[in-house]
PDB file of N, CA and C in Angstrom:
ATOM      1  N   UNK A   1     102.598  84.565 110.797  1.00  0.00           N
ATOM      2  CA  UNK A   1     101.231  84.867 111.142  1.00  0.00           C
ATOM      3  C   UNK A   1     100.603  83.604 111.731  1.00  0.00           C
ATOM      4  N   UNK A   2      99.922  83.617 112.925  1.00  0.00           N
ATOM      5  CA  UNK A   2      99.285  82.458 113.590  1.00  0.00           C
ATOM      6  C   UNK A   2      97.912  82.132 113.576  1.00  0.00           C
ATOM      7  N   UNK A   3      97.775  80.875 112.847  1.00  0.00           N
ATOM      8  CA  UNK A   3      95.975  80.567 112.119  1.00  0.00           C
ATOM      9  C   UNK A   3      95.938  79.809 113.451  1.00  0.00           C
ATOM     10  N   UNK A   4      94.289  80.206 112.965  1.00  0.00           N
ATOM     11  CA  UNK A   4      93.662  78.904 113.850  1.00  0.00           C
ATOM     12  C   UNK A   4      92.442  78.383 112.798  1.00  0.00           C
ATOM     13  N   UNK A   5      92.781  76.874 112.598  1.00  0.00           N
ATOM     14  CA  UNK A   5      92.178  75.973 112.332  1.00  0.00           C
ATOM     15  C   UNK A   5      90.308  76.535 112.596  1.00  0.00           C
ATOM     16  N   UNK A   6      89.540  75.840 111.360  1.00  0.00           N
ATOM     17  CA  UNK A   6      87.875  76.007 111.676  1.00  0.00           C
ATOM     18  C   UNK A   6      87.714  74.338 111.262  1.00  0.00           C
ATOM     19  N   UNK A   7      85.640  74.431 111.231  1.00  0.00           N
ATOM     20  CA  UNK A   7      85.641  73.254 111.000  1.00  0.00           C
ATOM     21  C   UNK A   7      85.694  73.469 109.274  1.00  0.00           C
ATOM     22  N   UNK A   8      85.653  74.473 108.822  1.00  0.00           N
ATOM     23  CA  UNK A   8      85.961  74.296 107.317  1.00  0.00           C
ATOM     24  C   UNK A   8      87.497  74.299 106.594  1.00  0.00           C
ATOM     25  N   UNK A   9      87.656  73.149 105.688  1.00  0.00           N
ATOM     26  CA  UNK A   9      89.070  73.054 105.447  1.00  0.00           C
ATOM     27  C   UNK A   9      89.711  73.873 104.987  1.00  0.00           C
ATOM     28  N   UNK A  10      88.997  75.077 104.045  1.00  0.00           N
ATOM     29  CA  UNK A  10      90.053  75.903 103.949  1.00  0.00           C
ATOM     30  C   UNK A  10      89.367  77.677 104.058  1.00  0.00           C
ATOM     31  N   UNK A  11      88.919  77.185 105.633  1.00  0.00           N
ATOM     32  CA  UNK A  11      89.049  78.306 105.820  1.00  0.00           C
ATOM     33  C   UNK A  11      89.750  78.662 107.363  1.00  0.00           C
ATOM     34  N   UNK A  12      90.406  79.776 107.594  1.00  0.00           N
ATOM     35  CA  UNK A  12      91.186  79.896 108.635  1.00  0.00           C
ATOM     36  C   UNK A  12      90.904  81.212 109.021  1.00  0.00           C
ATOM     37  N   UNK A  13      91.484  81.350 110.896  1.00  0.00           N
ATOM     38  CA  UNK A  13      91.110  82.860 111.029  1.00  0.00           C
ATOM     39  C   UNK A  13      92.246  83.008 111.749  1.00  0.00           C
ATOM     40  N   UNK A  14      92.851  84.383 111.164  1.00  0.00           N
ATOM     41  CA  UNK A  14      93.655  84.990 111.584  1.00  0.00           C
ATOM     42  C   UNK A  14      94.058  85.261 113.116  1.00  0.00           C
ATOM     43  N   UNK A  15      95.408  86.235 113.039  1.00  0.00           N
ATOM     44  CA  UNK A  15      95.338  86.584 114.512  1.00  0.00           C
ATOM     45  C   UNK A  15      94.107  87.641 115.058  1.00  0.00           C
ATOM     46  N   UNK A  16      93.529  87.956 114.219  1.00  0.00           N
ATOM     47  CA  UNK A  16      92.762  89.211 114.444  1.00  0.00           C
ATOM     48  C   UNK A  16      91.661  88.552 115.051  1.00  0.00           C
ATOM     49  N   UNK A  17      91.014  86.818 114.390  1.00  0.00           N
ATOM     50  CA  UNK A  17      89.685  86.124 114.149  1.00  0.00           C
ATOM     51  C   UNK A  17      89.349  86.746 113.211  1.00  0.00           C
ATOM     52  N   UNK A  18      89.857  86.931 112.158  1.00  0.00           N
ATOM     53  CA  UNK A  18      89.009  87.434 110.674  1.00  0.00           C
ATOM     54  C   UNK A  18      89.424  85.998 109.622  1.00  0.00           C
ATOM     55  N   UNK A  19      87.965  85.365 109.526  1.00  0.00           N
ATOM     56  CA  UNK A  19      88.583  84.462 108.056  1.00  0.00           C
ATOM     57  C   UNK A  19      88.806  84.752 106.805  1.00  0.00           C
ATOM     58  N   UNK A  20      89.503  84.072 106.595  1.00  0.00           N
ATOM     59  CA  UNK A  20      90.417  84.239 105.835  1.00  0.00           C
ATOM     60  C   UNK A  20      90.779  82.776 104.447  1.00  0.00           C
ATOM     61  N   UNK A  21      90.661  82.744 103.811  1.00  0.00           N
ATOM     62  CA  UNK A  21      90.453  81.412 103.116  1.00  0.00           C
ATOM     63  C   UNK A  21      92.046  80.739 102.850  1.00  0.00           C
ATOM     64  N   UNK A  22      91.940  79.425 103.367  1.00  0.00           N
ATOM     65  CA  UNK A  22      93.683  79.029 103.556  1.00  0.00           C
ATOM     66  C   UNK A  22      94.263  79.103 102.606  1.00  0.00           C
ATOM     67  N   UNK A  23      95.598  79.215 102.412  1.00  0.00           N
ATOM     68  CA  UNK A  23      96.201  79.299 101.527  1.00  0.00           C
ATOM     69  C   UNK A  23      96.713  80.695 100.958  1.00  0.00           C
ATOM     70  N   UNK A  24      95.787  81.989 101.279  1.00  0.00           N
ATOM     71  CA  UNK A  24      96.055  82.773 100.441  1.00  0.00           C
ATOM     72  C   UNK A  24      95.798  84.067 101.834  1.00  0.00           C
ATOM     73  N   UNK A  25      95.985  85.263 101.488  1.00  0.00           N
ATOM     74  CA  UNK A  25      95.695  86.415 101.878  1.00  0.00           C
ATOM     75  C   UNK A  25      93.975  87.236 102.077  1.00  0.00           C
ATOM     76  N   UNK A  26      93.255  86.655 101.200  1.00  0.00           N
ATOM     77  CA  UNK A  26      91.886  87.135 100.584  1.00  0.00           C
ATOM     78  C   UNK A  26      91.212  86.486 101.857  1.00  0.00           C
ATOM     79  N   UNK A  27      90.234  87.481 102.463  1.00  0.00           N
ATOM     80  CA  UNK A  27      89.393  87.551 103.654  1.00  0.00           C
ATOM     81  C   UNK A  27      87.962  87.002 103.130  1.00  0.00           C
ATOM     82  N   UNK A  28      87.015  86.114 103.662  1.00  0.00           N
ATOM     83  CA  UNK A  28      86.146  85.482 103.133  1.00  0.00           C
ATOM     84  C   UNK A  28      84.866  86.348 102.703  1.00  0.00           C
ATOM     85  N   UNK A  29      85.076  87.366 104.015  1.00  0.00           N
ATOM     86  CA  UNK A  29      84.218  88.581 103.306  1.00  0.00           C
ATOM     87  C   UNK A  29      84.846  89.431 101.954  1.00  0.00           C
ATOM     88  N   UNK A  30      85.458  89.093 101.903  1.00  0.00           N
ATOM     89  CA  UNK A  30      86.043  90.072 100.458  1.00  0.00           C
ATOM     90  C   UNK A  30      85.664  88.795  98.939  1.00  0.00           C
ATOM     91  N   UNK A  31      85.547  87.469  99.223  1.00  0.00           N
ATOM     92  CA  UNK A  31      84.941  86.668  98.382  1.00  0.00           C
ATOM     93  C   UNK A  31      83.526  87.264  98.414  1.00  0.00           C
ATOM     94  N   UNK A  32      83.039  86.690  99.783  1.00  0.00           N
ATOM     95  CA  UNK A  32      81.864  87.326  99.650  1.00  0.00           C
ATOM     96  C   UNK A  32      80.768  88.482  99.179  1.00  0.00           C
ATOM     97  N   UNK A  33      81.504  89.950  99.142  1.00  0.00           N
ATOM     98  CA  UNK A  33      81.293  90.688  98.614  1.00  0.00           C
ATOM     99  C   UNK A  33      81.210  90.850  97.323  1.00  0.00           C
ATOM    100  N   UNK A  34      82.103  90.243  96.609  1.00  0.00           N
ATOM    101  CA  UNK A  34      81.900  90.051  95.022  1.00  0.00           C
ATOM    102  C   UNK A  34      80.906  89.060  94.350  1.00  0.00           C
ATOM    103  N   UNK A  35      80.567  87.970  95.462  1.00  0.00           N
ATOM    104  CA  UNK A  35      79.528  86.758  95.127  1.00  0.00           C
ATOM    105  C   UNK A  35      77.835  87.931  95.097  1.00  0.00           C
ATOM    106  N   UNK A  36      77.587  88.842  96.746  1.00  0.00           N
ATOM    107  CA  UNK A  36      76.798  89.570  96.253  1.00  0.00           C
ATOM    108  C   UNK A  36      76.378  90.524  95.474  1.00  0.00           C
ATOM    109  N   UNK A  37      77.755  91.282  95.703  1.00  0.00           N
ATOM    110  CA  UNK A  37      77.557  92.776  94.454  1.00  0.00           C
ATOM    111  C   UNK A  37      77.690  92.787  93.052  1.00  0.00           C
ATOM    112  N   UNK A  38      78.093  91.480  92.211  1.00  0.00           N
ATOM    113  CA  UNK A  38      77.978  91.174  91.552  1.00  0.00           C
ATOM    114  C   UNK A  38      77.149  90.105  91.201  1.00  0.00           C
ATOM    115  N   UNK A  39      76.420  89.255  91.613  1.00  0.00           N
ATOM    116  CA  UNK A  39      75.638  88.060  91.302  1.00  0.00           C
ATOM    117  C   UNK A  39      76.491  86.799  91.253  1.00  0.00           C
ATOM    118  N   UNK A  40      77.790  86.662  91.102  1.00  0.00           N
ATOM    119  CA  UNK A  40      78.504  86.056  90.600  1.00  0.00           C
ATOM    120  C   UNK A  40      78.176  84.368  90.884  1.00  0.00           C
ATOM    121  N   UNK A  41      78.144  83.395  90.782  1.00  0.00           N
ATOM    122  CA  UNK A  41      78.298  81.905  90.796  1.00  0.00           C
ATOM    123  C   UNK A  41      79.020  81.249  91.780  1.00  0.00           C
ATOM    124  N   UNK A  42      79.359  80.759  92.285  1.00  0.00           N
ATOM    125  CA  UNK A  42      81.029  79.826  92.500  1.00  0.00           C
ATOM    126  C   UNK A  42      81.510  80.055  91.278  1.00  0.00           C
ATOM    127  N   UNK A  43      81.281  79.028  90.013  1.00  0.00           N
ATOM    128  CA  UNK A  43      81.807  79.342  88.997  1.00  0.00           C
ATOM    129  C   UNK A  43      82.507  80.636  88.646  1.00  0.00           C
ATOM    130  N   UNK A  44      81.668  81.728  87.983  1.00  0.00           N
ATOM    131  CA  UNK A  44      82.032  82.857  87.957  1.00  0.00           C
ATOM    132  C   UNK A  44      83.191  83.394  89.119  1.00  0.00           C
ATOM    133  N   UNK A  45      82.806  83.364  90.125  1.00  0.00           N
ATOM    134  CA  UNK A  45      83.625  83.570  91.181  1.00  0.00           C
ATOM    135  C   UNK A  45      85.602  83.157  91.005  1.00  0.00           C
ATOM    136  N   UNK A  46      85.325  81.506  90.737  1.00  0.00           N
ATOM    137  CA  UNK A  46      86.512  81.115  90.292  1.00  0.00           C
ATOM    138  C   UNK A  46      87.599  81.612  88.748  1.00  0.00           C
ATOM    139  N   UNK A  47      86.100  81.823  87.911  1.00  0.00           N
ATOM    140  CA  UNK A  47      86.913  82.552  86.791  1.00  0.00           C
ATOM    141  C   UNK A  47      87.043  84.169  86.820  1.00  0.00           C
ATOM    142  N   UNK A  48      86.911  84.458  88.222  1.00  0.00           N
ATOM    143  CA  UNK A  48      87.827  85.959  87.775  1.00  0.00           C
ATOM    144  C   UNK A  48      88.331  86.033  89.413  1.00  0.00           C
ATOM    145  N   UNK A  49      88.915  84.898  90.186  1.00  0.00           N
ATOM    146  CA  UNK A  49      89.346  84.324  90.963  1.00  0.00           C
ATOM    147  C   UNK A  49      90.261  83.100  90.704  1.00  0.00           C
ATOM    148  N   UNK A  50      91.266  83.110  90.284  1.00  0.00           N
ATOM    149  CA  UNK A  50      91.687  81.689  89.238  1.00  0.00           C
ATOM    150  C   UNK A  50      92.602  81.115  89.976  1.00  0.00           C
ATOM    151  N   UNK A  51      92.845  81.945  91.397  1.00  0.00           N
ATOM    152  CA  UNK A  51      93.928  81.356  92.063  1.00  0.00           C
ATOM    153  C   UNK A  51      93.189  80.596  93.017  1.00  0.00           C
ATOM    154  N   UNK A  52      92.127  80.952  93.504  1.00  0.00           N
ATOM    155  CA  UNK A  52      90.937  80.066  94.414  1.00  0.00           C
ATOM    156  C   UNK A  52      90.780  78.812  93.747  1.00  0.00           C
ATOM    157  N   UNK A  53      90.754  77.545  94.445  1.00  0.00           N
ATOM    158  CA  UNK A  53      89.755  76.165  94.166  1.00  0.00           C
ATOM    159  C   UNK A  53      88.486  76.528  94.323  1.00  0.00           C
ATOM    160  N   UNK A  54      87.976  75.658  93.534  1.00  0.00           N
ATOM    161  CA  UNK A  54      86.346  75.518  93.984  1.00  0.00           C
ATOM    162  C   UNK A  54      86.040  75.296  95.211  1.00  0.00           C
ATOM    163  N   UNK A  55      86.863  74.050  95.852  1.00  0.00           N
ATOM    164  CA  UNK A  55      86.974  73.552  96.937  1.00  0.00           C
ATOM    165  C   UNK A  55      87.111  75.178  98.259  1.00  0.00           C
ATOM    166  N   UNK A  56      87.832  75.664  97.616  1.00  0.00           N
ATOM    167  CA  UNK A  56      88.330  77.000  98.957  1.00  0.00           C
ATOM    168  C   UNK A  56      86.815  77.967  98.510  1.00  0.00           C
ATOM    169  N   UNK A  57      86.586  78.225  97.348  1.00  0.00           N
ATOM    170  CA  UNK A  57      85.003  79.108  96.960  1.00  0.00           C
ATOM    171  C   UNK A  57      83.913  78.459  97.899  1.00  0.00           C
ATOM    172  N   UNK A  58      83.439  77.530  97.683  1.00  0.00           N
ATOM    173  CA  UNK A  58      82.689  76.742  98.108  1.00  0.00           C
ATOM    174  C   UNK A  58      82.901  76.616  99.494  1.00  0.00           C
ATOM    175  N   UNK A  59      84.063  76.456 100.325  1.00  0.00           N
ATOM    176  CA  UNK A  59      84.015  76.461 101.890  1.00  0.00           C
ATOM    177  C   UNK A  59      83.443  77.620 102.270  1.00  0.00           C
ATOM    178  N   UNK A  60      84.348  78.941 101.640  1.00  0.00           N
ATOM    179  CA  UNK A  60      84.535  79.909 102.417  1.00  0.00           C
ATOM    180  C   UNK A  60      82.991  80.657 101.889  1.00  0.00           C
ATOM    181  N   UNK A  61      81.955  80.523 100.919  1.00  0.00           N
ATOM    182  CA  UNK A  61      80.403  80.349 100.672  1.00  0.00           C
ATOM    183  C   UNK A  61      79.739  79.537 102.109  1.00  0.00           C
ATOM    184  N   UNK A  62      80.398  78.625 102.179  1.00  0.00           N
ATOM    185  CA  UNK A  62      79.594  77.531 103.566  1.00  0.00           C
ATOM    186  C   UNK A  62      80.112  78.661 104.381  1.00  0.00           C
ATOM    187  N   UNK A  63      80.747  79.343 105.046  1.00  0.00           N
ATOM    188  CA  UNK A  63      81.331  79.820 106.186  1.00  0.00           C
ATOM    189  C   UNK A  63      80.484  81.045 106.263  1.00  0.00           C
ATOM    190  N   UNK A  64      80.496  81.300 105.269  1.00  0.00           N
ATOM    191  CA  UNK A  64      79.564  82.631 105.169  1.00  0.00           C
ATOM    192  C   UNK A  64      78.261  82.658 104.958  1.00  0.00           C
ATOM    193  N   UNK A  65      77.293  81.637 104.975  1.00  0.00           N
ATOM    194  CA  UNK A  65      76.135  81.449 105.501  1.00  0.00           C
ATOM    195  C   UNK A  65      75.782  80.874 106.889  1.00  0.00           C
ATOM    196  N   UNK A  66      76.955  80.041 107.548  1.00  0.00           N
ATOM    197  CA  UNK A  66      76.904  79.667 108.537  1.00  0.00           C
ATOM    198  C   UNK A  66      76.770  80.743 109.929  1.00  0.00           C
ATOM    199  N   UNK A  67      77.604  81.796 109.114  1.00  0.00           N
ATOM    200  CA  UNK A  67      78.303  82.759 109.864  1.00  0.00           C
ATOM    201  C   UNK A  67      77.930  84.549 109.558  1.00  0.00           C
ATOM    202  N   UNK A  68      76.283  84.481 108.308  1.00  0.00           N
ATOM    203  CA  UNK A  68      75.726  85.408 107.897  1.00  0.00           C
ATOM    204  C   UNK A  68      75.666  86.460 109.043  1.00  0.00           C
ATOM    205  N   UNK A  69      75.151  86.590 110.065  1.00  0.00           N
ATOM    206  CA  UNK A  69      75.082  87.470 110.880  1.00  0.00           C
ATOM    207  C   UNK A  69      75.819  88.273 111.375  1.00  0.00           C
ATOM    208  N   UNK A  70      77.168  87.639 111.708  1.00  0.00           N
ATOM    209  CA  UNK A  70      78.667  87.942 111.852  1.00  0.00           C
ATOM    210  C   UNK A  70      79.252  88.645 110.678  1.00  0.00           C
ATOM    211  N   UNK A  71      79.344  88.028 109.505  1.00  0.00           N
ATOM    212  CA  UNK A  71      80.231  88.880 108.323  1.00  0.00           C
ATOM    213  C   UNK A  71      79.256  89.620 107.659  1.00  0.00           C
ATOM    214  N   UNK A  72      77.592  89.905 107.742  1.00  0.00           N
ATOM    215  CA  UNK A  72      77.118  90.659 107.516  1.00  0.00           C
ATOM    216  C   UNK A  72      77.541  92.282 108.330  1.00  0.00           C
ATOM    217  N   UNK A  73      77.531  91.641 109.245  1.00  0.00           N
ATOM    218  CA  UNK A  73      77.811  93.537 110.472  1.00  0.00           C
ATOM    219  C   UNK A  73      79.090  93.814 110.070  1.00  0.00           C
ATOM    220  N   UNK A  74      80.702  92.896 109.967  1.00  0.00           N
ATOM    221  CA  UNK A  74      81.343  93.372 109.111  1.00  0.00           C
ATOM    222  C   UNK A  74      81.500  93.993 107.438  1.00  0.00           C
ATOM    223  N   UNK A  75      80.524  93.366 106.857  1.00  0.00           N
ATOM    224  CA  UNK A  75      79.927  94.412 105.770  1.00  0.00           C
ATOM    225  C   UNK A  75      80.159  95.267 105.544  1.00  0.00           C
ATOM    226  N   UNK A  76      78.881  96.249 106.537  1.00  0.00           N
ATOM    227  CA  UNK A  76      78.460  96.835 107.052  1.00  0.00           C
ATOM    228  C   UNK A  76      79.446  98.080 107.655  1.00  0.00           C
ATOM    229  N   UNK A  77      79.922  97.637 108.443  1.00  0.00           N
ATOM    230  CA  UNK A  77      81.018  98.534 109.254  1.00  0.00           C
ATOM    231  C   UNK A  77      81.955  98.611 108.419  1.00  0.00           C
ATOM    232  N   UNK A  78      82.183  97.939 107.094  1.00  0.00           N
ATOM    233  CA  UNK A  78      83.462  97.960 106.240  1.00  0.00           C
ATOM    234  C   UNK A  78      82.828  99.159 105.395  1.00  0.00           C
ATOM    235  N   UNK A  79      81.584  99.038 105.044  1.00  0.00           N
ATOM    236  CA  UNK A  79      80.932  99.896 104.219  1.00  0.00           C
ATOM    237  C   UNK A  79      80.918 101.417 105.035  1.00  0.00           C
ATOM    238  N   UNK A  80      80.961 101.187 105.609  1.00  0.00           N
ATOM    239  CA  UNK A  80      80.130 102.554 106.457  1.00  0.00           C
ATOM    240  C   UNK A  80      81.548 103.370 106.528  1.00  0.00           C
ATOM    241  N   UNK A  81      82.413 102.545 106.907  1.00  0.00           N
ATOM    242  CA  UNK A  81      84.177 103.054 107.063  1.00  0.00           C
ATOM    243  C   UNK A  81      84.704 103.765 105.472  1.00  0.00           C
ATOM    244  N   UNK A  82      84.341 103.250 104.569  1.00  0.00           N
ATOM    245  CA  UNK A  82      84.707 103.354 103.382  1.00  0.00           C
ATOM    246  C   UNK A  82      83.937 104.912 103.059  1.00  0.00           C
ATOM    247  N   UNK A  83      82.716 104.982 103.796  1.00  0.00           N
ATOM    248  CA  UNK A  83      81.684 105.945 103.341  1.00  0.00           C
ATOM    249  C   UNK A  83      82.471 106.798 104.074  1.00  0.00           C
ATOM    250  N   UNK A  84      82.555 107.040 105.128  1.00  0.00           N
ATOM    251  CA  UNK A  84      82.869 108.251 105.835  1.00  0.00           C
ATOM    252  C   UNK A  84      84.246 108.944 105.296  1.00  0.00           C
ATOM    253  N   UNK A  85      85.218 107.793 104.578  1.00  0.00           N
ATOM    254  CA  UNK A  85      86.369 108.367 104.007  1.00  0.00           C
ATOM    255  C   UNK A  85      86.142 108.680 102.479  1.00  0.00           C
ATOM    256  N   UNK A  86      85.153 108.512 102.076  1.00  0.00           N
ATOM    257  CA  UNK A  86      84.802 109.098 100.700  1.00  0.00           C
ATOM    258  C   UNK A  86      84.314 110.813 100.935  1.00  0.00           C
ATOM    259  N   UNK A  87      83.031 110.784 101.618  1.00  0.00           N
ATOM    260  CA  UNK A  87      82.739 112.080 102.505  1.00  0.00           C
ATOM    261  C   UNK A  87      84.211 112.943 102.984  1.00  0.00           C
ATOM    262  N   UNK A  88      84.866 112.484 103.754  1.00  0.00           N
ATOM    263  CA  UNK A  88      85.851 113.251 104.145  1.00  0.00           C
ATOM    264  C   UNK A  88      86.402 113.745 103.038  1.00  0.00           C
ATOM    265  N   UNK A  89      86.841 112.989 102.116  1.00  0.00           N
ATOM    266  CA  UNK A  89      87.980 113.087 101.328  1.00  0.00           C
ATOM    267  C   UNK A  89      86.900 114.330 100.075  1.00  0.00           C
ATOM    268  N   UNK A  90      85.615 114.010 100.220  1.00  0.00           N
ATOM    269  CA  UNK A  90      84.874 115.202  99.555  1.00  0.00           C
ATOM    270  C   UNK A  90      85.437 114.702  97.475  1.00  0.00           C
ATOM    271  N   UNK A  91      84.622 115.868  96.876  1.00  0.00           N
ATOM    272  CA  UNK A  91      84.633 115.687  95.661  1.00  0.00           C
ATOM    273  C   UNK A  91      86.094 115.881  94.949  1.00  0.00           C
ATOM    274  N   UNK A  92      86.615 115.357  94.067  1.00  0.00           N
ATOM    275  CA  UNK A  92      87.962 115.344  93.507  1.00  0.00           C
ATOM    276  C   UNK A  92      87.679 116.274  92.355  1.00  0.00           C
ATOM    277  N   UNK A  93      88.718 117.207  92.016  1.00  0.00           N
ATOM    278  CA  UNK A  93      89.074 118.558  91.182  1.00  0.00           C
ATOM    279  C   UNK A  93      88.952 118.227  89.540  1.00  0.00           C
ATOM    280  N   UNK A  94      89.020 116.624  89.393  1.00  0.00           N
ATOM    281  CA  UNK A  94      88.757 115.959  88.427  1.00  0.00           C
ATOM    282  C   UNK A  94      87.165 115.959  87.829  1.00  0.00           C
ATOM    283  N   UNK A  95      86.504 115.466  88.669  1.00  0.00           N
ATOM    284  CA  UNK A  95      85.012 115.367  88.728  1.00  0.00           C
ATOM    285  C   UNK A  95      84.365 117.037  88.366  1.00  0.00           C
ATOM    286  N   UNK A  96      84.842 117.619  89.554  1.00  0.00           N
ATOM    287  CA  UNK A  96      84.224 119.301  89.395  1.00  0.00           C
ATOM    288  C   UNK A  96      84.532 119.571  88.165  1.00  0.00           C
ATOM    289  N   UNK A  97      85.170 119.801  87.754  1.00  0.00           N
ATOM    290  CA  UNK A  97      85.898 120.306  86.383  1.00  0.00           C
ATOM    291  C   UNK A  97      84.869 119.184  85.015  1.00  0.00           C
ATOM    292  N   UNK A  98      84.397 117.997  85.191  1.00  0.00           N
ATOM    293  CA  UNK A  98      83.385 117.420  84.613  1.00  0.00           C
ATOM    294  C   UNK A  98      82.014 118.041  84.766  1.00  0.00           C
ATOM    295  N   UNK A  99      81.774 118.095  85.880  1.00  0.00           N
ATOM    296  CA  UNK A  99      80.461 118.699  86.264  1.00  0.00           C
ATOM    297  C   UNK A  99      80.287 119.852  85.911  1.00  0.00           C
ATOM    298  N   UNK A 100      81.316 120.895  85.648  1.00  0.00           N
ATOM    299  CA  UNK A 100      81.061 122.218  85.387  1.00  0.00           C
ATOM    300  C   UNK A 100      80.689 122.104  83.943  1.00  0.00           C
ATOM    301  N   UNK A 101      81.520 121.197  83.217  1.00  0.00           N
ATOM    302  CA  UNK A 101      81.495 121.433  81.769  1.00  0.00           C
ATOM    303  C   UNK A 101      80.189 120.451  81.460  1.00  0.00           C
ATOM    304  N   UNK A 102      79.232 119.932  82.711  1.00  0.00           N
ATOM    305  CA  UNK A 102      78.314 119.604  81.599  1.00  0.00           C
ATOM    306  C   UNK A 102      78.312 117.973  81.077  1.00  0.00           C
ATOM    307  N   UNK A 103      79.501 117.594  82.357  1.00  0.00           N
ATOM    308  CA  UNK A 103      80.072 115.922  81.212  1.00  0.00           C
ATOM    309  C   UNK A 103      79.314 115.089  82.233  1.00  0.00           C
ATOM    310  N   UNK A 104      79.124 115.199  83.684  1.00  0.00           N
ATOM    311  CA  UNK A 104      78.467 114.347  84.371  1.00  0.00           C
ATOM    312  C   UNK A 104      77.511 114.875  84.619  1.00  0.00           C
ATOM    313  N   UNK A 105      76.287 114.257  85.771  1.00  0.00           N
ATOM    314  CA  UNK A 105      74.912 114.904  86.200  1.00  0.00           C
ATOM    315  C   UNK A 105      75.350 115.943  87.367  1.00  0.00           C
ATOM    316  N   UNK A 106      75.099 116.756  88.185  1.00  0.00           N
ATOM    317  CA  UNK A 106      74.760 117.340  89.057  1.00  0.00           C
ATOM    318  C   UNK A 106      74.954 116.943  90.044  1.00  0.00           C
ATOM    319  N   UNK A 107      75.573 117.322  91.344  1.00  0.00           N
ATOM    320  CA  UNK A 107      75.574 116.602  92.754  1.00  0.00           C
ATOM    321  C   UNK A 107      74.122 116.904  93.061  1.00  0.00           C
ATOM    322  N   UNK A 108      74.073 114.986  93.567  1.00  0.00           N
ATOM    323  CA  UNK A 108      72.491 114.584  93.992  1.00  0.00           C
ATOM    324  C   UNK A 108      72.399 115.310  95.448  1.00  0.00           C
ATOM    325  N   UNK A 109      71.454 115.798  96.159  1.00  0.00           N
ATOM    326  CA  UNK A 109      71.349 116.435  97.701  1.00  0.00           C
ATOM    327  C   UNK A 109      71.626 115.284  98.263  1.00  0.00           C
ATOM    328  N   UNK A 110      72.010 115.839  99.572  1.00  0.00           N
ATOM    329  CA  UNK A 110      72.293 115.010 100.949  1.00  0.00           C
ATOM    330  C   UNK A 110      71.234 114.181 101.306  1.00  0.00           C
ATOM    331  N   UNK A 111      71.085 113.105 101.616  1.00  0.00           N
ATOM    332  CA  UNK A 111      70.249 112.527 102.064  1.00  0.00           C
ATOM    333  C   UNK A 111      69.359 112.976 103.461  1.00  0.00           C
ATOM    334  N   UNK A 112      70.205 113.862 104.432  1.00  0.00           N
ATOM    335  CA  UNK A 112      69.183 114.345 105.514  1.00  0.00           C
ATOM    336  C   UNK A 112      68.780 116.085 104.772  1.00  0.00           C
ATOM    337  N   UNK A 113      69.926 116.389 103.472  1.00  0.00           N
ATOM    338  CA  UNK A 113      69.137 117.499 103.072  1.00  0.00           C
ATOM    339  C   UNK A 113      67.510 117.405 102.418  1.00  0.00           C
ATOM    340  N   UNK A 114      67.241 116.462 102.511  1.00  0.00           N
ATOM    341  CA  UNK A 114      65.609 115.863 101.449  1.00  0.00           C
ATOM    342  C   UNK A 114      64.315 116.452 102.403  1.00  0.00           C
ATOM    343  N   UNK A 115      64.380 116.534 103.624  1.00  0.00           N
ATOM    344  CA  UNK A 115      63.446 116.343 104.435  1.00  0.00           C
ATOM    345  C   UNK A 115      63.263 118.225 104.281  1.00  0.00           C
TER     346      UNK A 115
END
């Protein structure tokens, strides 16, 4: 696989241009995502991340404020991708079979069904 060097030390971008934090496989937005959706620290980050340095947390944090605008719209489009294959894939036979008996709440309406 062929990196290319940034000005942060350990972070690198793929053949695609997706960074990627050196050393390892894990995409900086995929750190990232757990720093927001969870609150998490650096710290925190590293302890349920144990194969990351601080040093690689902490770059690939710098990279991703540097670069907020950019790995925000990937987010975004990661989110939105994820949504449409949840939708497709529709409710699982598992769930219904909860819902009938009463064990979960009710399917909430569609969001353009509200209007």
């Amino acid at each position: 696989m062929a990196l290319t060097a940034t000005e942060y030390k350990y972070v690198e971008l793929d053949e695609g241009n997706v960074p990627i934090i050196a050393g390892t496989t894990m995409k900086v937005v995929e750190l990232v995502e757990a720093h927001i959706a969870y609150g998490w620290s650096p710290a925190e980050l590293h302890l349920n991340h144990r194969y990351l340095t601080m040093s690689q947390i902490h770059s690939a944090l710098a990279y991703y404020w540097d670069y907020k605008e950019e790995l925000d719209a990937d987010r975004e489009r990661r989110f939105e991708y994820a949504e449409k294959l949840r939708l497709e894939a529709g409710e699982s036979s598992f769930a219904k079979k909860l819902r009938a008996q009463g064990l979960i709440a009710p399917k909430p309406p569609m969001l353009g069904a509200l209007s």
